[in-house]
PDB file of N, CA and C in Angstrom:
ATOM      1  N   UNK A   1     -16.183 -65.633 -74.037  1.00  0.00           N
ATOM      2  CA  UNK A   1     -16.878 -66.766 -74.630  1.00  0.00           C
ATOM      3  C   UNK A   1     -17.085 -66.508 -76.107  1.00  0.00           C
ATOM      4  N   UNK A   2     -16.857 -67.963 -77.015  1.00  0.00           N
ATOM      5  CA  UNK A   2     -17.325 -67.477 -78.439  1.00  0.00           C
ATOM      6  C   UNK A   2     -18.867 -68.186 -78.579  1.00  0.00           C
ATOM      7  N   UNK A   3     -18.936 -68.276 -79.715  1.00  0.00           N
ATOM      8  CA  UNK A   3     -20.851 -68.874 -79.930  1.00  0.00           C
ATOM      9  C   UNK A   3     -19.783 -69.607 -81.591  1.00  0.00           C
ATOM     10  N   UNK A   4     -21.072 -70.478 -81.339  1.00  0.00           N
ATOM     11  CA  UNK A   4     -20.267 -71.518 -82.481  1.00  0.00           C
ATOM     12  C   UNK A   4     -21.429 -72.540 -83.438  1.00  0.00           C
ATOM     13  N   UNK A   5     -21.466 -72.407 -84.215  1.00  0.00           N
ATOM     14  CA  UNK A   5     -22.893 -73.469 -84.688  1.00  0.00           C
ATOM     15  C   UNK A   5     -22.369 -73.862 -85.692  1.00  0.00           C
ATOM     16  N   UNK A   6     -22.939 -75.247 -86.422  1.00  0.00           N
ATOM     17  CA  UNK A   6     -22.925 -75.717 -86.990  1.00  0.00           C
ATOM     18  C   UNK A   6     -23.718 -76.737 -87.797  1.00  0.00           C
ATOM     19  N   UNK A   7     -24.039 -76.841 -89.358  1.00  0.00           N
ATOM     20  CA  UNK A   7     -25.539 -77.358 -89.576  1.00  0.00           C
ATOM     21  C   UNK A   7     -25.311 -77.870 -90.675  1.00  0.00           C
ATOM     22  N   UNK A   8     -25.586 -79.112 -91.358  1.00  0.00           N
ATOM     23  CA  UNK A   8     -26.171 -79.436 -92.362  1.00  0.00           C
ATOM     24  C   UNK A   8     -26.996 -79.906 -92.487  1.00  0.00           C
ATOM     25  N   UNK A   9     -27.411 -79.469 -93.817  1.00  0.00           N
ATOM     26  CA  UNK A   9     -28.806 -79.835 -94.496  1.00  0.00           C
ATOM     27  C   UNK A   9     -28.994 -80.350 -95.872  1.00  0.00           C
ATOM     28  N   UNK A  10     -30.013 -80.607 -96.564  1.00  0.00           N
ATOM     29  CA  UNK A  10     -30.406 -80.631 -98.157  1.00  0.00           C
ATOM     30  C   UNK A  10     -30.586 -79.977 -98.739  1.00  0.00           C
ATOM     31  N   UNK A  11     -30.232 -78.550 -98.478  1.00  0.00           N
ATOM     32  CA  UNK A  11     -30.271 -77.220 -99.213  1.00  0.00           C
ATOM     33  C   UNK A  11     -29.212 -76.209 -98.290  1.00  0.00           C
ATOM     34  N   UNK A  12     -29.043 -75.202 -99.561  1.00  0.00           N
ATOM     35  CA  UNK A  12     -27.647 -74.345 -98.941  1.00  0.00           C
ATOM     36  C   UNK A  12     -28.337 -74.079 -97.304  1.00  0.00           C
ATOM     37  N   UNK A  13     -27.241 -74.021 -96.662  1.00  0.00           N
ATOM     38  CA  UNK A  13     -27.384 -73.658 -95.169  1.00  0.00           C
ATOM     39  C   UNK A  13     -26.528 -72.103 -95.149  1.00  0.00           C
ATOM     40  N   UNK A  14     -26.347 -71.381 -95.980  1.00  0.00           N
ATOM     41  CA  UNK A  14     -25.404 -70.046 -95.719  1.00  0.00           C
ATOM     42  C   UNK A  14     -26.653 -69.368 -94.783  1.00  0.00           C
ATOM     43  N   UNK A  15     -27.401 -69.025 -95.018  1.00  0.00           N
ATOM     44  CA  UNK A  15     -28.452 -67.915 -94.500  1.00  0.00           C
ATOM     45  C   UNK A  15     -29.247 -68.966 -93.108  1.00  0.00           C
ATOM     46  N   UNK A  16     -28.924 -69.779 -93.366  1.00  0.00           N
ATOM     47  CA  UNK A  16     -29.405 -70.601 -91.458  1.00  0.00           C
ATOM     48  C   UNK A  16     -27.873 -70.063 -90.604  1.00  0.00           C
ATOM     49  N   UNK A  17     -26.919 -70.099 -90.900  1.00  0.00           N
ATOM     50  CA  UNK A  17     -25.739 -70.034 -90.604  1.00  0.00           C
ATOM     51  C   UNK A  17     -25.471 -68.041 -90.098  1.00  0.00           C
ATOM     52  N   UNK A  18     -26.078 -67.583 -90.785  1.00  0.00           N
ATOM     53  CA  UNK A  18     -25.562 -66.100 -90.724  1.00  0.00           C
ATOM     54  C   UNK A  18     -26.887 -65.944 -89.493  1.00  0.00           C
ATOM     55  N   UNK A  19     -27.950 -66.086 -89.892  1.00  0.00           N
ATOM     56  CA  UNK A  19     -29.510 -65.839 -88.762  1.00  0.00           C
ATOM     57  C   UNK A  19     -28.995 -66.579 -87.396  1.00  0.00           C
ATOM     58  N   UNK A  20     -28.250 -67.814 -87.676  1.00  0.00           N
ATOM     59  CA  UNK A  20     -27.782 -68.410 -85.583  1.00  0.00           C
ATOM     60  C   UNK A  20     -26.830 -67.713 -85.189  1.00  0.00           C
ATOM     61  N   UNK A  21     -26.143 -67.192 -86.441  1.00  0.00           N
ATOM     62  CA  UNK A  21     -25.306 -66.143 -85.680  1.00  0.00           C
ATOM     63  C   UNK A  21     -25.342 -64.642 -85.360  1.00  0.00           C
ATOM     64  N   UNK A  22     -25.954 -64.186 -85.573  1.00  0.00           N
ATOM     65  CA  UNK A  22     -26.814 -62.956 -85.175  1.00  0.00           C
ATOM     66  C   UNK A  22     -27.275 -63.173 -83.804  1.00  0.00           C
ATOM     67  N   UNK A  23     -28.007 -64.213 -83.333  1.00  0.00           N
ATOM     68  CA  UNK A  23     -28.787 -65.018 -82.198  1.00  0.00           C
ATOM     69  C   UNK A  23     -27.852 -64.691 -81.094  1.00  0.00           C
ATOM     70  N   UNK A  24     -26.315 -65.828 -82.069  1.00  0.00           N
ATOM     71  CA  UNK A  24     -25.014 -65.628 -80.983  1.00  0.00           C
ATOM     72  C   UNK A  24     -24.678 -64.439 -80.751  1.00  0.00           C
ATOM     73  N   UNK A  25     -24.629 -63.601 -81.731  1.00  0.00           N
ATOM     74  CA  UNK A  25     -23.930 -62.452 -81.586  1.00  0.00           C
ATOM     75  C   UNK A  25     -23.622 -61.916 -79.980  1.00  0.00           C
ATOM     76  N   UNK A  26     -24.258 -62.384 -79.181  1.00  0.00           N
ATOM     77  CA  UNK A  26     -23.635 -61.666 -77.229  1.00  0.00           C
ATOM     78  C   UNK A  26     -23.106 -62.267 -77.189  1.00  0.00           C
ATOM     79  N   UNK A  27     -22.213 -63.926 -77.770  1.00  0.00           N
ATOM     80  CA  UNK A  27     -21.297 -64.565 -77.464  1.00  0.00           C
ATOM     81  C   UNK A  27     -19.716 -63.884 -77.984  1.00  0.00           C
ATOM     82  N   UNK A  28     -19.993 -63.123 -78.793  1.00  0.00           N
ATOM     83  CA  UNK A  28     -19.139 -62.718 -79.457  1.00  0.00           C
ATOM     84  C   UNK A  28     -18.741 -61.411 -80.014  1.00  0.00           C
ATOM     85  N   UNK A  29     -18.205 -59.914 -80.120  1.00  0.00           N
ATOM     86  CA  UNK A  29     -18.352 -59.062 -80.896  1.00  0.00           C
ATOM     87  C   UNK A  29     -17.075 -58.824 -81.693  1.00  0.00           C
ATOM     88  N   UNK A  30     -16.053 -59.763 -81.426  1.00  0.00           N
ATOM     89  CA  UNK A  30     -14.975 -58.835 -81.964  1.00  0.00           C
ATOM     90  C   UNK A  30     -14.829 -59.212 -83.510  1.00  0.00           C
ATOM     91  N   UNK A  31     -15.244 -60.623 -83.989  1.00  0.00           N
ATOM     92  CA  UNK A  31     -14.953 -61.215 -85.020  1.00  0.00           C
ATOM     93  C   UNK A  31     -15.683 -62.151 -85.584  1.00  0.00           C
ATOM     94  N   UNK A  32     -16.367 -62.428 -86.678  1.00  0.00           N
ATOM     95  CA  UNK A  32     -17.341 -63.679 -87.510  1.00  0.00           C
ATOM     96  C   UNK A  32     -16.967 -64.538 -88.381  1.00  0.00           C
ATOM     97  N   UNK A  33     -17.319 -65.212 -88.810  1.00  0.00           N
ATOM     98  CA  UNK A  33     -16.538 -66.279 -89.543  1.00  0.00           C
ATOM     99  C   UNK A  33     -17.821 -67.379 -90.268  1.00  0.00           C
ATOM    100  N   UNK A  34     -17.577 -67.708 -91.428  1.00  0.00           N
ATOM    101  CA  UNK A  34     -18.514 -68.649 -92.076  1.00  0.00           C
ATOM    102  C   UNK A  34     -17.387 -69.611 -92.941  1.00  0.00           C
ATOM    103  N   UNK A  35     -17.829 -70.836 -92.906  1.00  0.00           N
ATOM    104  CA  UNK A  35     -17.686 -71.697 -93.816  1.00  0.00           C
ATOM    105  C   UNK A  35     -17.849 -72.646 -94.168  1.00  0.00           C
ATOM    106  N   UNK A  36     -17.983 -72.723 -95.722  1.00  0.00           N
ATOM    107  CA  UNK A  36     -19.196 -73.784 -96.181  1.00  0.00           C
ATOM    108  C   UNK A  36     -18.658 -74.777 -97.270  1.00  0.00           C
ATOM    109  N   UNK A  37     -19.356 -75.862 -97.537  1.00  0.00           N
ATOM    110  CA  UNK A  37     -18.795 -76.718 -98.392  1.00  0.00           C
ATOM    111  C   UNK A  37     -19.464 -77.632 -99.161  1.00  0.00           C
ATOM    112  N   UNK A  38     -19.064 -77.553-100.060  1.00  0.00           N
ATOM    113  CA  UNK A  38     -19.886 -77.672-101.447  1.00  0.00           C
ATOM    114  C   UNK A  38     -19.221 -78.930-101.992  1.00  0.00           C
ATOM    115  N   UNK A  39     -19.351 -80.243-102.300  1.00  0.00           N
ATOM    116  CA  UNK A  39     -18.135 -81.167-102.687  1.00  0.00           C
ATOM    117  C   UNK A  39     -16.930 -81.154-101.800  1.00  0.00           C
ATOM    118  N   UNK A  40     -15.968 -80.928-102.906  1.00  0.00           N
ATOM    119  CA  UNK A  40     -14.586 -80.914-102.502  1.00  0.00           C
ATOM    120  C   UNK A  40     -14.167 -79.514-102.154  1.00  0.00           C
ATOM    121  N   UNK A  41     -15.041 -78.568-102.155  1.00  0.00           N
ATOM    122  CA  UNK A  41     -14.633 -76.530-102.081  1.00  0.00           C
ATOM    123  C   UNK A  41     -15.557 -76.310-100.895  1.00  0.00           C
ATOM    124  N   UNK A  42     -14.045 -75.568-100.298  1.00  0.00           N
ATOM    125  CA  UNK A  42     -14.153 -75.126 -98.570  1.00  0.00           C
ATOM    126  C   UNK A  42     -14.388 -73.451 -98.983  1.00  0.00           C
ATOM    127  N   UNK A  43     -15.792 -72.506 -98.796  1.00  0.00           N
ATOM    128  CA  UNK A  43     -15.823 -71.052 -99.362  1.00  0.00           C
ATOM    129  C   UNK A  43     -15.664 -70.376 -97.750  1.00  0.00           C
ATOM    130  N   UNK A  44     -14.801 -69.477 -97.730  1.00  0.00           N
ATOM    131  CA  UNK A  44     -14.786 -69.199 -96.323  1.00  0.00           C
ATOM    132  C   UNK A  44     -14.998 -67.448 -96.651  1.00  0.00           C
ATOM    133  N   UNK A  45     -15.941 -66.754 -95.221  1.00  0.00           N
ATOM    134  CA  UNK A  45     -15.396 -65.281 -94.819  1.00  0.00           C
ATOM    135  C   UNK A  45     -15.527 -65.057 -93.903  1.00  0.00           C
ATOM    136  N   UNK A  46     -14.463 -64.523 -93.483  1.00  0.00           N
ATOM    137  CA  UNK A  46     -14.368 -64.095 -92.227  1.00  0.00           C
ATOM    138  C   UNK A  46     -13.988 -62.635 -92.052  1.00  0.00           C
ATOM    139  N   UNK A  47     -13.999 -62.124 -91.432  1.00  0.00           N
ATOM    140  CA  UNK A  47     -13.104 -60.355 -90.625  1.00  0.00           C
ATOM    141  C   UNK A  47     -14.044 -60.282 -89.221  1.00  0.00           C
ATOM    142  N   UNK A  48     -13.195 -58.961 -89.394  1.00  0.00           N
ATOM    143  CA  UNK A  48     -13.518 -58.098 -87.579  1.00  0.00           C
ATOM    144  C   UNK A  48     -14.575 -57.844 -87.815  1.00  0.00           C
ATOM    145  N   UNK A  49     -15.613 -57.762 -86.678  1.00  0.00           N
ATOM    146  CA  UNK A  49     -16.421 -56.984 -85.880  1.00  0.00           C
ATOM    147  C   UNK A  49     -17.864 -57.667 -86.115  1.00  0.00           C
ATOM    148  N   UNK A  50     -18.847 -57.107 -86.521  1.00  0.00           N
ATOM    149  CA  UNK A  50     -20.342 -57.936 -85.846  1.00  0.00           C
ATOM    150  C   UNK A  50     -20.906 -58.838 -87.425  1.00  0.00           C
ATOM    151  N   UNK A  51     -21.537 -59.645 -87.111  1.00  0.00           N
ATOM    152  CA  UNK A  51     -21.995 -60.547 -88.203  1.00  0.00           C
ATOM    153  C   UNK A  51     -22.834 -59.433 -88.991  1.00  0.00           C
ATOM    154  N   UNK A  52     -23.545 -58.284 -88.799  1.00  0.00           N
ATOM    155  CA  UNK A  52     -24.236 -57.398 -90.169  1.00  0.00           C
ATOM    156  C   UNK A  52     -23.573 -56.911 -91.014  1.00  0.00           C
ATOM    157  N   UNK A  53     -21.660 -56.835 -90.056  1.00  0.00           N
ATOM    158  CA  UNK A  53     -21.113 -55.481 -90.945  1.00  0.00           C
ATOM    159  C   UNK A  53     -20.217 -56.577 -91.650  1.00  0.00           C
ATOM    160  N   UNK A  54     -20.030 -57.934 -91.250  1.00  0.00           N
ATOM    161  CA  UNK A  54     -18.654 -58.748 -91.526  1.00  0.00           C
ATOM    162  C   UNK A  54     -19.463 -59.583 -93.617  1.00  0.00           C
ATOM    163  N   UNK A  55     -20.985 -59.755 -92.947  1.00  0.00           N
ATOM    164  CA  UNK A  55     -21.280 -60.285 -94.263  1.00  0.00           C
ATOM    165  C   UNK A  55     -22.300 -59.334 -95.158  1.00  0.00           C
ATOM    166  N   UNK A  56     -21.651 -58.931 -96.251  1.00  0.00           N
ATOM    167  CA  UNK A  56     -22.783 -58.333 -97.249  1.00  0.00           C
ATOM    168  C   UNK A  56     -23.684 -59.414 -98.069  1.00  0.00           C
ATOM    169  N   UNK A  57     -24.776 -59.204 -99.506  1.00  0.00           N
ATOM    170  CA  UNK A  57     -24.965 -59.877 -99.558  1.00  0.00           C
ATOM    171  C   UNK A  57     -24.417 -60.893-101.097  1.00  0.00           C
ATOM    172  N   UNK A  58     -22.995 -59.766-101.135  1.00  0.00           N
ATOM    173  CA  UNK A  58     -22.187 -60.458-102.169  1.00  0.00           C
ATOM    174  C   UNK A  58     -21.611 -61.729-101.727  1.00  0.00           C
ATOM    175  N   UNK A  59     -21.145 -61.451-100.251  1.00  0.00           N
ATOM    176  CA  UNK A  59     -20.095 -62.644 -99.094  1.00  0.00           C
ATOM    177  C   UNK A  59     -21.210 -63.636 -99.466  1.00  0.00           C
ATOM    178  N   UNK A  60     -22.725 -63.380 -98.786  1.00  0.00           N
ATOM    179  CA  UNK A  60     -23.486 -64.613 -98.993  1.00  0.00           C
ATOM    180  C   UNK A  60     -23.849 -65.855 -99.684  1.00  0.00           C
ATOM    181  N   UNK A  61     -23.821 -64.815-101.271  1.00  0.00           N
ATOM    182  CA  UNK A  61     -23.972 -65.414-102.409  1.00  0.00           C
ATOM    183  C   UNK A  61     -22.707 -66.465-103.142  1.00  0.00           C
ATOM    184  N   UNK A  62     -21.699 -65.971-101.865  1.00  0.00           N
ATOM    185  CA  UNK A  62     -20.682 -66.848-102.728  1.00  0.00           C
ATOM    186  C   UNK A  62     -20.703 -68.259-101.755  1.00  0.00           C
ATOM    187  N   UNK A  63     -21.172 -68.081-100.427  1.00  0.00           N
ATOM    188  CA  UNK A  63     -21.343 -68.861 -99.142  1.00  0.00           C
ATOM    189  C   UNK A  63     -22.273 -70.351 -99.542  1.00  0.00           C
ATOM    190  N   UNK A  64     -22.054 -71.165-101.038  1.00  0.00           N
ATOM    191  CA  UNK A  64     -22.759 -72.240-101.346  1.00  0.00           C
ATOM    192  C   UNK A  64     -22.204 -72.959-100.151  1.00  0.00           C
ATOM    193  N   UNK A  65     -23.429 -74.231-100.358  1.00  0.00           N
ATOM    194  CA  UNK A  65     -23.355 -75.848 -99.908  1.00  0.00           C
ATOM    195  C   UNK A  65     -24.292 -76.234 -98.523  1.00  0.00           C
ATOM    196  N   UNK A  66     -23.966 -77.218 -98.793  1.00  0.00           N
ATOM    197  CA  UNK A  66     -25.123 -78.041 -98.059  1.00  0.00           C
ATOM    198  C   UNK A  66     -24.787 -78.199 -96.218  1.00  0.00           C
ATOM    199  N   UNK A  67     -23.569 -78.139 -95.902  1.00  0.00           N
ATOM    200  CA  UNK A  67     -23.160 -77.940 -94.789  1.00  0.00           C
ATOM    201  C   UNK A  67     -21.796 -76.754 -94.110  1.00  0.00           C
ATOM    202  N   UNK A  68     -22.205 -76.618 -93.265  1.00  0.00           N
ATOM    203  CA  UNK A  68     -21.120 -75.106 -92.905  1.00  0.00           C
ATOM    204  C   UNK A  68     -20.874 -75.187 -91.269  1.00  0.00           C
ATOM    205  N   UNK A  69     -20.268 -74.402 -91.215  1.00  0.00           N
ATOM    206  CA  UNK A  69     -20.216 -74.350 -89.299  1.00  0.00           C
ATOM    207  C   UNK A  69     -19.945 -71.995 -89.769  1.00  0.00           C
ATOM    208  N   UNK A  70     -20.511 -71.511 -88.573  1.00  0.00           N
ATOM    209  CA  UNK A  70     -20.038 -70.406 -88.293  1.00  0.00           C
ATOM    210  C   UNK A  70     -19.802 -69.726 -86.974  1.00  0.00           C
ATOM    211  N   UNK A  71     -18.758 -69.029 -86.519  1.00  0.00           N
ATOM    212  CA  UNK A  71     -18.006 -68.546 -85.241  1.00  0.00           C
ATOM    213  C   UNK A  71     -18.418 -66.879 -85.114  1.00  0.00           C
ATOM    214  N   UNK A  72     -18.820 -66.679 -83.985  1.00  0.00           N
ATOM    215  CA  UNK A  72     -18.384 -65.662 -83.579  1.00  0.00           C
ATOM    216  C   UNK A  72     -17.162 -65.104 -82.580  1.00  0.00           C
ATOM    217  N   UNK A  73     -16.260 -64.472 -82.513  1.00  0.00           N
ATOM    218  CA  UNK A  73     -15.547 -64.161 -81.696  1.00  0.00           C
ATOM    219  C   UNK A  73     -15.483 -63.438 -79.953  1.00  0.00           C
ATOM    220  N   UNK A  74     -14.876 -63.629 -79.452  1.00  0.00           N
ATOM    221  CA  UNK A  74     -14.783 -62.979 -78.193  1.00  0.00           C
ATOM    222  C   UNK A  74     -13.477 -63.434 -77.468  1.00  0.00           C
ATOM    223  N   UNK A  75     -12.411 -62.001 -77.658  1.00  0.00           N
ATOM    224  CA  UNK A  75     -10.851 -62.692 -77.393  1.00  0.00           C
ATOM    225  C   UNK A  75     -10.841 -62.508 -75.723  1.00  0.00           C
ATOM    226  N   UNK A  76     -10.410 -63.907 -75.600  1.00  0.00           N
ATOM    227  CA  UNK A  76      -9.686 -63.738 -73.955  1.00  0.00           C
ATOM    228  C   UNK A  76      -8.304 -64.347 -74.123  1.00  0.00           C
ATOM    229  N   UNK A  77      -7.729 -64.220 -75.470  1.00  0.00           N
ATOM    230  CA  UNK A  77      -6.163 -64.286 -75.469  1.00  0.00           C
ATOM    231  C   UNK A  77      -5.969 -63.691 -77.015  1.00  0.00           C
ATOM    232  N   UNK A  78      -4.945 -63.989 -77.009  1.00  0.00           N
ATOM    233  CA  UNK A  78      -4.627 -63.727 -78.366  1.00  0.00           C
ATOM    234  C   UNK A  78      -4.851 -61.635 -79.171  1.00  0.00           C
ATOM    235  N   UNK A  79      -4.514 -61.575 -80.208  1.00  0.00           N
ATOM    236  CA  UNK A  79      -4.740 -59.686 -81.040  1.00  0.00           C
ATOM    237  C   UNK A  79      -5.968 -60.336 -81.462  1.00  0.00           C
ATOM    238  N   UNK A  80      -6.595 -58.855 -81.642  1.00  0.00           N
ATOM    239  CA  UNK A  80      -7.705 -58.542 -82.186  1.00  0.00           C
ATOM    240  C   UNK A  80      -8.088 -58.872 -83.920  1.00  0.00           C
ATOM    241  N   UNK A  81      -6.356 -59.009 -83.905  1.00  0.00           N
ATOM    242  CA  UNK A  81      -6.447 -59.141 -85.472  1.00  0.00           C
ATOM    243  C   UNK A  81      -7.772 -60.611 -86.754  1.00  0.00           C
ATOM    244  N   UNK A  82      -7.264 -59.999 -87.928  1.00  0.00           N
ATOM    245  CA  UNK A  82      -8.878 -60.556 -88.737  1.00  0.00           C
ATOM    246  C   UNK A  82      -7.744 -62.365 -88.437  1.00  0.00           C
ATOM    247  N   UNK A  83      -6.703 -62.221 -88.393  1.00  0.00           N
ATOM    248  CA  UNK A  83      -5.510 -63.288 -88.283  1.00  0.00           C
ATOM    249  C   UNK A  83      -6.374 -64.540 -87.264  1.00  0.00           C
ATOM    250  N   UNK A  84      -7.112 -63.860 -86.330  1.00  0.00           N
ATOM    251  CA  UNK A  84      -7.609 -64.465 -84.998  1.00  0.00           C
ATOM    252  C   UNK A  84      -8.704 -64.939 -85.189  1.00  0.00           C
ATOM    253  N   UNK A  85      -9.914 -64.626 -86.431  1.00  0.00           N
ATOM    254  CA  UNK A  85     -10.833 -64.571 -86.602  1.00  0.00           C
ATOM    255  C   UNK A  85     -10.995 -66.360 -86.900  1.00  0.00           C
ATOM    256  N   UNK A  86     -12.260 -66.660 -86.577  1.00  0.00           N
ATOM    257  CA  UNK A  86     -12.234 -67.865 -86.865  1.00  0.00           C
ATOM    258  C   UNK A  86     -13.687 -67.898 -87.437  1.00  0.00           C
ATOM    259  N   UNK A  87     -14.187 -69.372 -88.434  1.00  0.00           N
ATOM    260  CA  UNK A  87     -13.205 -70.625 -88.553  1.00  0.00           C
ATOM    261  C   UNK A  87     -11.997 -70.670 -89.407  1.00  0.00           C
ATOM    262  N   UNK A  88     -11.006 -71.121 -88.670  1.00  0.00           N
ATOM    263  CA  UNK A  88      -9.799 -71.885 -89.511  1.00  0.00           C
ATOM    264  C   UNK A  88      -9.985 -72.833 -90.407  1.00  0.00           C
ATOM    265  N   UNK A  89      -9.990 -72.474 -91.759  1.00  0.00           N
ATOM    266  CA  UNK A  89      -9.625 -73.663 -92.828  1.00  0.00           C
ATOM    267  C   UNK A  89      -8.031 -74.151 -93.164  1.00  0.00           C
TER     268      UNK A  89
END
């Protein structure tokens, strides 16, 4: 199973987005994923392994806008690879 949320608001949502996914985190360990959008700019990060180690708080700071969705992983197909990691932009 993955864990999956998604939120907008009237102020940046990066740090509502990283805290539901922590929450999720038993939905998921292999892979995390954020991305957010600001206007017309899609800021994405993603890699392997748990939402503490995947975002620092440089990733965060670049994580603007008012709405985002973020994934955690858990493969029942597909490599382990960061390739697998989702969300897809």
């Amino acid at each position: 199973m993955c864990g999956i949320v998604g939120i907008q608001g009237t102020t940046p949502v990066n740090q509502a987005l990283y805290d539901s996914l922590t929450v999720l985190q038993h939905r998921g360990q292999d892979a995390a994923g954020i991305v957010t959008i600001s206007g017309d700019t899609f800021r994405q990060r993603k890699a392997n392994g748990l939402v503490r180690d995947v975002f620092e708080e440089r990733h965060m700071e670049r994580l603007i806008g008012n709405v985002g969705i973020g994934h955690v992983r858990y493969p029942t197909a597909g490599s382990s690879s960061v390739a697998q990691a989702q969300p897809f932009t």
